[in-house]
Protein backbone atom coordinates (compact mmCIF):
# COMPACT_ATOMS: atom_id res chain seq x y z
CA UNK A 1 0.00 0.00 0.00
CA UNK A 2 1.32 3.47 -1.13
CA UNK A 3 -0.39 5.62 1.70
CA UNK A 4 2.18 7.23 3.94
CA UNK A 5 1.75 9.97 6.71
CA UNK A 6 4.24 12.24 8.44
CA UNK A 7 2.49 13.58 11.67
CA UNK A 8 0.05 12.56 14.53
CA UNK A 9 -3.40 13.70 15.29
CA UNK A 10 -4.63 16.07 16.85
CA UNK A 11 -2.67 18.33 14.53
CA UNK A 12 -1.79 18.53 10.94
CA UNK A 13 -0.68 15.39 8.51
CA UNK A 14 0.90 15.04 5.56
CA UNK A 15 -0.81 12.46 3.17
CA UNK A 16 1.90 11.07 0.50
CA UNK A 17 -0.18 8.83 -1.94
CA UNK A 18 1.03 6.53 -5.06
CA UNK A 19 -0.91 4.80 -7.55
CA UNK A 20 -0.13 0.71 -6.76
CA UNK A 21 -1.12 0.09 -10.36
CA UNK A 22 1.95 -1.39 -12.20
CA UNK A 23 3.04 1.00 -14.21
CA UNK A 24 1.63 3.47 -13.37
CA UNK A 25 4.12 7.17 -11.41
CA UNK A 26 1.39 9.28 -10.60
CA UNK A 27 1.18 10.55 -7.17
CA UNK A 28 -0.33 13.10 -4.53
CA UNK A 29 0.74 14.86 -1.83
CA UNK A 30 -1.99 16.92 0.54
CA UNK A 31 -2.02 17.72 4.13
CA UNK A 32 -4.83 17.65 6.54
CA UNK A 33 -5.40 19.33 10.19
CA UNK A 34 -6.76 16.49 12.18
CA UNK A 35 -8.52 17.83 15.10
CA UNK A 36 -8.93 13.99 17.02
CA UNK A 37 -6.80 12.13 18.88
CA UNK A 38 -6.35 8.77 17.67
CA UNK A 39 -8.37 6.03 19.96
CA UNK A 40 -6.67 4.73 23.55
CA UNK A 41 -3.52 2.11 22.12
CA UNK A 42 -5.05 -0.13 24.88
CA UNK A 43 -8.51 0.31 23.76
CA UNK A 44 -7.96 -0.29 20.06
CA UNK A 45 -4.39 -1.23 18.96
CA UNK A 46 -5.73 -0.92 15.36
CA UNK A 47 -7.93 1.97 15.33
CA UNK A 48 -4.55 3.94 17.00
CA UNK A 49 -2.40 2.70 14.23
CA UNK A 50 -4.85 3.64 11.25
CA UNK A 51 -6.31 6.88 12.29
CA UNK A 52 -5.15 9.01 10.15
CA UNK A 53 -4.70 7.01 7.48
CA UNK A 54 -8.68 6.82 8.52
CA UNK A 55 -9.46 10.66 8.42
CA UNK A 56 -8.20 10.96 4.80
CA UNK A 57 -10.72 8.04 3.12
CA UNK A 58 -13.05 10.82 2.19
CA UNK A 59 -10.57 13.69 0.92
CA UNK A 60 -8.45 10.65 -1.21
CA UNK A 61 -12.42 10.06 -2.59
CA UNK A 62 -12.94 13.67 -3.70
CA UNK A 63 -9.91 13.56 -5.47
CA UNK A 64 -10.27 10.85 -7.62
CA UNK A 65 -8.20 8.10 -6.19
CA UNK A 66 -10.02 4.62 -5.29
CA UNK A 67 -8.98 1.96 -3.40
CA UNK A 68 -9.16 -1.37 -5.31
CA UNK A 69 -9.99 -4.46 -2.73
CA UNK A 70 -7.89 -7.82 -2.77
CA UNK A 71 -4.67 -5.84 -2.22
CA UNK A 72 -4.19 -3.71 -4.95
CA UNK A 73 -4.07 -0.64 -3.23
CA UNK A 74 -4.68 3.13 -3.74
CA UNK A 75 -5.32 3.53 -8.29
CA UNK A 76 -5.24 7.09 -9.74
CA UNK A 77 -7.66 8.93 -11.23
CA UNK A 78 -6.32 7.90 -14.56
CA UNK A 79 -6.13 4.52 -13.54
CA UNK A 80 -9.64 3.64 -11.99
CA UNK A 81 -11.44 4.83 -14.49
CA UNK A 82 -12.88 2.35 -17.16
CA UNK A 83 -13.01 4.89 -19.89
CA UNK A 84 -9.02 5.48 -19.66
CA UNK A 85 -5.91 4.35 -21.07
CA UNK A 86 -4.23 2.55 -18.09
CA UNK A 87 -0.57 2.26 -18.17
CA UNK A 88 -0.33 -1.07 -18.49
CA UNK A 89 -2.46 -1.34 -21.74
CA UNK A 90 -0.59 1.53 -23.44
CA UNK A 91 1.43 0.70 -26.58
């Protein structure tokens, strides 16, 4: 997975996204202010880990990007989209 962060919540985060599709260079970078603290590490281990990766689901949405089950990972705009040339198939 090409999702990386640099910064904890509450506060801001840098998002640093690449397209997993084979091929494929495109990539983002956006921050966010994230105004809640990540759950108790105690509480939920995995909700700590993944919260801001968590907070950014909807802005990576509104920008295109979707995340492709099974392990792909994060595709591009350019990528997901049926319509489109995808790297892979270009000649």
């Amino acid at each position: 997975m090409s999702l990386t962060t640099e910064g904890r919540a509450p506060g801001p985060v840098r998002y640093r996204l690449a397209c997993d599709r084979g091929g494929c260079t495109e990539r983002v970078s956006f921050d966010l202010v994230i105004a809640e603290p990540p759950p108790d590490r105690e509480t939920d281990f995995l909700g700590h880990l993944l919260h801001e990766a968590h907070q950014a689901i909807g802005y990576i949405g509104g920008l295109g990007w979707v995340f492709v089950e099974g392990g792909e990972g994060y595709w591009c705009p350019g990528c997901s989209a049926p319509s489109r040339t995808r790297p892979a198939d270009a000649s």
